[in-house]
Protein backbone atom coordinates (compact mmCIF):
# COMPACT_ATOMS: atom_id res chain seq x y z
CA UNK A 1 0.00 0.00 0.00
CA UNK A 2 3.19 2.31 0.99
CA UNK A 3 4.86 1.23 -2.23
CA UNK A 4 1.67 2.29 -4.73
CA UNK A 5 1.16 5.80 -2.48
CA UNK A 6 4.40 6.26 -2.93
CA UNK A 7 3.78 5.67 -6.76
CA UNK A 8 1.03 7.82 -7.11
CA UNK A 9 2.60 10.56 -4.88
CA UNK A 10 6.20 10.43 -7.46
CA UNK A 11 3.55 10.79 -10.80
CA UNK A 12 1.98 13.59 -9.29
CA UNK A 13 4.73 15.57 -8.58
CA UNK A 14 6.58 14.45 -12.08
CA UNK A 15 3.30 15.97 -13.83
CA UNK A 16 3.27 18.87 -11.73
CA UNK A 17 6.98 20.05 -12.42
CA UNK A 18 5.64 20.60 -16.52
CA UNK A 19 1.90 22.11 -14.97
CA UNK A 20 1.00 25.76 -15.40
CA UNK A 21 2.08 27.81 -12.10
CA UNK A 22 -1.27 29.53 -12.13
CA UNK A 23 -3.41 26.02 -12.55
CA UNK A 24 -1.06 23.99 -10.59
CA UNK A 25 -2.98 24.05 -7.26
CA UNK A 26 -6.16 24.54 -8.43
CA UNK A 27 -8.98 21.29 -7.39
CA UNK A 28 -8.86 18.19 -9.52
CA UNK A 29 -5.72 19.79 -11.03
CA UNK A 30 -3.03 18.93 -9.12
CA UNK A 31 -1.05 15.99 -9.96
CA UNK A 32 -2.66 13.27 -12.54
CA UNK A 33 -4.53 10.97 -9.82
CA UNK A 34 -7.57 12.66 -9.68
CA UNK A 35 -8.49 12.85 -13.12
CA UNK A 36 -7.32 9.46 -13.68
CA UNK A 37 -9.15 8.05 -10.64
CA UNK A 38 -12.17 9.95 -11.68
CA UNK A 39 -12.42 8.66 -15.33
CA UNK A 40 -11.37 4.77 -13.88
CA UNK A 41 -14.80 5.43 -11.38
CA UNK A 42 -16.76 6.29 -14.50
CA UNK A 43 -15.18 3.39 -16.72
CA UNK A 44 -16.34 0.97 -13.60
CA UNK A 45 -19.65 2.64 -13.06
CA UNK A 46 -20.85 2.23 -16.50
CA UNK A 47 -19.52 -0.75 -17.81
CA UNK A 48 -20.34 -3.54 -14.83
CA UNK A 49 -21.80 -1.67 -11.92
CA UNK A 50 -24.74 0.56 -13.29
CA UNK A 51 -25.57 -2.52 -15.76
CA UNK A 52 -25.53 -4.64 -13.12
CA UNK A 53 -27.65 -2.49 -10.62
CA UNK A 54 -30.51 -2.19 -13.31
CA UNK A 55 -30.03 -5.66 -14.64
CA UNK A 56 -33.26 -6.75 -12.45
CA UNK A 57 -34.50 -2.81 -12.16
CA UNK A 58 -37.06 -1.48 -14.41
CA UNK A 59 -35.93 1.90 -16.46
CA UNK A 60 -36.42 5.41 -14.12
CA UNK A 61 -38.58 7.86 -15.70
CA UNK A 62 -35.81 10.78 -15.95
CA UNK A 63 -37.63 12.86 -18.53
CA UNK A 64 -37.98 15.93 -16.40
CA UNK A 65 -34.28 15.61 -15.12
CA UNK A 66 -32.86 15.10 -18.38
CA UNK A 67 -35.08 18.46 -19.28
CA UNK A 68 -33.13 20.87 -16.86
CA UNK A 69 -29.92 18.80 -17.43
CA UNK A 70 -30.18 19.92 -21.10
CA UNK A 71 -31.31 23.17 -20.21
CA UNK A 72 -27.92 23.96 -17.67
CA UNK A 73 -26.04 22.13 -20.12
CA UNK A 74 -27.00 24.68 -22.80
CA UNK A 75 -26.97 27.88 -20.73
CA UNK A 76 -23.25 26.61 -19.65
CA UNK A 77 -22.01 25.98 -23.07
CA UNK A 78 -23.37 29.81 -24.43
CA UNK A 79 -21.81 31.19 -21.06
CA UNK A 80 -18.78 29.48 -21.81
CA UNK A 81 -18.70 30.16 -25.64
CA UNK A 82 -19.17 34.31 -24.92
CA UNK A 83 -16.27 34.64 -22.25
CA UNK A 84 -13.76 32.69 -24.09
CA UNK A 85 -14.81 35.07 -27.20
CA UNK A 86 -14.36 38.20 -25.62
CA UNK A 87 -11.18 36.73 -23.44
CA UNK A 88 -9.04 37.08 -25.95
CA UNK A 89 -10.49 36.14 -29.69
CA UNK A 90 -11.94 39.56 -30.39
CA UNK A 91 -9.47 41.51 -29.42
CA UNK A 92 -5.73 39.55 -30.47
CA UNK A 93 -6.38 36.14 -30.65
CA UNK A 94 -6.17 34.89 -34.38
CA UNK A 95 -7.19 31.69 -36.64
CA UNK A 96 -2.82 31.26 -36.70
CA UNK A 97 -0.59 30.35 -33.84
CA UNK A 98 -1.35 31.47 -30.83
CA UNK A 99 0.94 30.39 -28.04
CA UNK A 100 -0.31 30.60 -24.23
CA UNK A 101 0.36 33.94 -23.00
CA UNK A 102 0.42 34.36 -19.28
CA UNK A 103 1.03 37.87 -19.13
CA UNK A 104 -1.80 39.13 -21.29
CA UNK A 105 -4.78 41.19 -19.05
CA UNK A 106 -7.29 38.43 -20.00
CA UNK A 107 -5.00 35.10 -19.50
CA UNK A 108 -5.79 34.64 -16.04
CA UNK A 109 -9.72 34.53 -16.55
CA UNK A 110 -8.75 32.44 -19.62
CA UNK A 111 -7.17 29.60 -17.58
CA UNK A 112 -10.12 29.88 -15.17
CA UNK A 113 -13.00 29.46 -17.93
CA UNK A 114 -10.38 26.26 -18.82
CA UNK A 115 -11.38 24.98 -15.65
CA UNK A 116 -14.72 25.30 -15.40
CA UNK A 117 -14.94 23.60 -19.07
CA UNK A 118 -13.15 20.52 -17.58
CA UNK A 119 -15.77 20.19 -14.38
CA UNK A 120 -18.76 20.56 -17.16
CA UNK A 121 -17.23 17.78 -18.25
CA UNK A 122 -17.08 15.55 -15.06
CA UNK A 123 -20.64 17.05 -15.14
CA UNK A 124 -21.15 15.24 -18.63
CA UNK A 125 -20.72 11.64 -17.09
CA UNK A 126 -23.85 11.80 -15.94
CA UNK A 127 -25.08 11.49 -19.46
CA UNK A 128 -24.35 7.95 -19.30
CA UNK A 129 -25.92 6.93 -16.12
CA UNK A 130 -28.99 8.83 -17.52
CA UNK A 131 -29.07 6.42 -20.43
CA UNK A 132 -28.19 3.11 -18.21
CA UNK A 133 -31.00 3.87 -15.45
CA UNK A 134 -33.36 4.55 -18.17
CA UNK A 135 -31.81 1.10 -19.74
CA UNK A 136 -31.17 2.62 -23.29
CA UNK A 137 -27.96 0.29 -23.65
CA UNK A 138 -27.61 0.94 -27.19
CA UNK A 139 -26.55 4.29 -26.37
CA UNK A 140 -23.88 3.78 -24.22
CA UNK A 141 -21.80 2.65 -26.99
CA UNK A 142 -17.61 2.28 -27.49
CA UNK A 143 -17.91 5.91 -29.05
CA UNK A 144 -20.19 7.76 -26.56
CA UNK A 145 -17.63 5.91 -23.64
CA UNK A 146 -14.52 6.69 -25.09
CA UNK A 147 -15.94 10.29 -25.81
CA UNK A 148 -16.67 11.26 -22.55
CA UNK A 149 -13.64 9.54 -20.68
CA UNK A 150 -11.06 10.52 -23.11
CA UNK A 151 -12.59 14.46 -23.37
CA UNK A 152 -12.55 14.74 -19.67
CA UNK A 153 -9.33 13.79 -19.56
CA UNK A 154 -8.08 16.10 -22.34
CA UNK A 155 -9.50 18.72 -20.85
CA UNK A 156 -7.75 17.98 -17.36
CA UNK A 157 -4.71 18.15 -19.48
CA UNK A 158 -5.39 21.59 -21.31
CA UNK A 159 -6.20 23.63 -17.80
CA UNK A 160 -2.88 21.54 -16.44
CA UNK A 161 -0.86 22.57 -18.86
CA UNK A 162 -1.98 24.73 -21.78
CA UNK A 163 -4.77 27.03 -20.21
CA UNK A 164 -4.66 29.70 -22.95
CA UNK A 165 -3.55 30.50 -26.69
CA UNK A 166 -4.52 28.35 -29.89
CA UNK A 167 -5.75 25.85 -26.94
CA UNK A 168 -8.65 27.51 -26.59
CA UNK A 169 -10.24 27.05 -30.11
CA UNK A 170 -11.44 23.38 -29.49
CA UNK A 171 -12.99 24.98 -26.60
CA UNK A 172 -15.04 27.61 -28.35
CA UNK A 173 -15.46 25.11 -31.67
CA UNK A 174 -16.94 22.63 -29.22
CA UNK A 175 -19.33 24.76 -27.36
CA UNK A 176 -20.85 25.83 -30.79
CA UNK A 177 -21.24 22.30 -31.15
CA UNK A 178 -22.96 21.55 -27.88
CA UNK A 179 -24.97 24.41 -27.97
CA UNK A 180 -26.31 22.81 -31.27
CA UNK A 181 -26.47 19.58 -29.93
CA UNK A 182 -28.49 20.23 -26.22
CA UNK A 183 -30.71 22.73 -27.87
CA UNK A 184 -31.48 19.21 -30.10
CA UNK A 185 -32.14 17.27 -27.27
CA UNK A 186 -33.84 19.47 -25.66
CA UNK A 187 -36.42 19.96 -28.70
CA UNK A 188 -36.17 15.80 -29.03
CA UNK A 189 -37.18 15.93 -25.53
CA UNK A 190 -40.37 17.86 -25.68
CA UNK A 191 -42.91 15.48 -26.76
CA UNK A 192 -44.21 13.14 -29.82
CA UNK A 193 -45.04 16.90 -31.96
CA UNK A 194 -41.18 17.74 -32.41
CA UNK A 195 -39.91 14.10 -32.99
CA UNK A 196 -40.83 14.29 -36.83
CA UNK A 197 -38.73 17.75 -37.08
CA UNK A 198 -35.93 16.25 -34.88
CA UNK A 199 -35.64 12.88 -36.72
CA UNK A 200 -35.58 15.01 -39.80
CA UNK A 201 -32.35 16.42 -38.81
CA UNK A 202 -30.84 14.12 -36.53
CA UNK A 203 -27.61 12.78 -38.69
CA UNK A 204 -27.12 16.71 -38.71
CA UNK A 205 -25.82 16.92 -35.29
CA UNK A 206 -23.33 13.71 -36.15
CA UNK A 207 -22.29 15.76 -39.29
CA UNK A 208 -21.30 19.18 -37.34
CA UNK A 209 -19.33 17.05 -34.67
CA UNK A 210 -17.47 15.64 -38.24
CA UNK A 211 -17.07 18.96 -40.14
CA UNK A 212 -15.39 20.22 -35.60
CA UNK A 213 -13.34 17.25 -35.50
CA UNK A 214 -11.83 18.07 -39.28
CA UNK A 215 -11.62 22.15 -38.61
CA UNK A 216 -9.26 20.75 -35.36
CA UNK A 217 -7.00 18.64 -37.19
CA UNK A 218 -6.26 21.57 -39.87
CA UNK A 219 -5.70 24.19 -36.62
CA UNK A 220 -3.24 21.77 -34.57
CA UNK A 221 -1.49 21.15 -37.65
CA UNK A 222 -0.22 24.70 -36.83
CA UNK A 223 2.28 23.10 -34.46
CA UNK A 224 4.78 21.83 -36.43
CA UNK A 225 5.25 25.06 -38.48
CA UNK A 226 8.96 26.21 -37.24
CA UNK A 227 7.72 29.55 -36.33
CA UNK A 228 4.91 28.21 -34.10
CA UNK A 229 5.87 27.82 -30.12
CA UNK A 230 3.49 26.19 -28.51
CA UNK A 231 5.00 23.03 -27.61
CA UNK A 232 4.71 19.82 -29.63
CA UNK A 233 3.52 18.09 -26.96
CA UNK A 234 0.31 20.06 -27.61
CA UNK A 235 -0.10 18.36 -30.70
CA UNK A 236 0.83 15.00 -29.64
CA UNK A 237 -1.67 15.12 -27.00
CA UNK A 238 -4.69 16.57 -29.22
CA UNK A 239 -4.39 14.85 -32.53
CA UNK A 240 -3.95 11.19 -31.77
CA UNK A 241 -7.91 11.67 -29.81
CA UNK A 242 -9.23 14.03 -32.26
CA UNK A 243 -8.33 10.96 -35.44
CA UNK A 244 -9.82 8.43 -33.56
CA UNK A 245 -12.86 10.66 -32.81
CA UNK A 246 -13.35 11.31 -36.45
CA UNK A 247 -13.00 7.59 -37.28
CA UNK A 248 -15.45 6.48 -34.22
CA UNK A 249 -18.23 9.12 -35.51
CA UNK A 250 -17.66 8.57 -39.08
CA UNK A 251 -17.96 4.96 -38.23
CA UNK A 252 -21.59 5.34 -36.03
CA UNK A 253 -23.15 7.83 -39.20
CA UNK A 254 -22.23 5.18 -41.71
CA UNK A 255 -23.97 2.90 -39.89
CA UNK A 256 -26.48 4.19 -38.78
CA UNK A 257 -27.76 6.67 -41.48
CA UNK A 258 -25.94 5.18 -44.65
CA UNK A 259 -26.76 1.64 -44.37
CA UNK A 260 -30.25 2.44 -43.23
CA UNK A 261 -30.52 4.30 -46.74
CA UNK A 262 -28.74 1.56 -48.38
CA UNK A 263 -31.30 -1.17 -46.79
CA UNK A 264 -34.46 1.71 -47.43
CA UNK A 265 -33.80 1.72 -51.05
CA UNK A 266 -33.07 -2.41 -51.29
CA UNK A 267 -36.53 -2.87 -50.23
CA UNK A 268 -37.85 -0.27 -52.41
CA UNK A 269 -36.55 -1.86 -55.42
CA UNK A 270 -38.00 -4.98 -54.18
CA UNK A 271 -41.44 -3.72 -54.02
CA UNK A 272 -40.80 -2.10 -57.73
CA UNK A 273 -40.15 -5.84 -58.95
């Protein structure tokens, strides 16, 4: 027990020797056991224990929870969206290389709009234990897992280390996109009248989180231009997840929306014949 607290204790302060002096202390940002702790809970919780809990349960009705979840999820997402725009991006921040700039008047409420994007996303786990107490098991698929885990994670990383500069583009990019995507479910969420307007444009919502995912790869790209310096690591951190997001969405809307066209028109053909 001595030997692995010892472990944990020499990680921690490794990770917090490359941290960002002004984040470094900050909750859940110290060291790399929290976050990792916190994402191994949520791995455990929804793949044996919250299965395993409703295995003999029938589903909650969480329709009026899920309501005001989507409702605080959107209000945080707009909040967030408008603070990081005027922290920086309309008055010097630019589509190019922007390196994390700790001197700047608006870097310090920068960092702390960084953090409060990585709790709503330990607030975003409880997406998942919405859909496994309501036992709608097809949703909580490889993607949506790996989505959550690995973005809470990556954004534990980006107030740790990088709580500023180009790094806050995927921030504003994805709040666009969840603004898009709660005001969605909140509409889905409404009743029977909307579902024929939100089925209509349901493999939308998959499409924008392609078209974010592709905008990403062209902006971290930046990083390996010679005159860019914001550290490579940067880059190494963000593209590897941001590839096999593409290829794990990509993968769910050909799936689910091309083969279903695919099948849609075999069967028409069949009834031509």
């Amino acid at each position: 027990m001595e030997v692995t607290k010892e472990f944990f204790e020499k990680l921690d302060a490794f990770v917090d020797q490359y941290g960002d002096p002004r984040t470094n202390e900050w909750p859940m940002v110290q060291g790399i056991t929290t976050p990792l702790a916190c994402a191994s809970v949520y791995l455990y919780l929804v793949l044996y224990l919250g299965p395993k809990f409703m295995e003999n349960r029938k589903p909650f009705h969480l329709l009026p929870i899920i309501k005001v979840y989507n409702l605080v999820q959107l209000v945080a997402c707009i909040l967030i969206f408008y603070m990081i725009l005027i922290s920086g991006w309309t008055t010097k921040y630019t589509l190019g290389c922007e390196p994390v700039d700790s001197n700047a008047p608006h870097s310090n409420r920068l960092a702390q709009l960084f953090w409060w994007t990585y709790m709503l996303k330990l607030v975003e786990f409880s997406e998942t234990a919405f859909f496994i107490l309501r036992k709608k098991t097809k949703q909580v698929s490889g993607l949506h897992v790996y989505h959550h885990a690995s973005t809470f994670i990556l954004a534990w990383a980006a107030v740790k280390f990088f709580p500023g500069g180009m790094a806050s583009f995927p921030i504003l990019v994805n709040s666009v996109v969840h603004i898009i995507m709660y005001a969605y479910y909140q509409l889905s969420s409404m009743g029977p009248q909307y579902h024929k307007f939100t089925l209509k444009y349901k493999k939308y919502v998959t499409i924008i989180q392609l078209i974010q995912f592709g905008i990403l790869v062209v902006h971290t790209l930046q990083v390996l231009s010679s005159s860019c310096s914001m550290p490579n690591a940067y880059l190494y951190g963000m593209l590897p997840d941001i590839i096999v997001l593409f290829y794990l969405f990509y993968k769910f809307y050909r799936n689910t929306y091309t083969t279903k066209i695919k099948h849609f028109e075999l069967k028409s053909a069949e009834k031509i014949k």
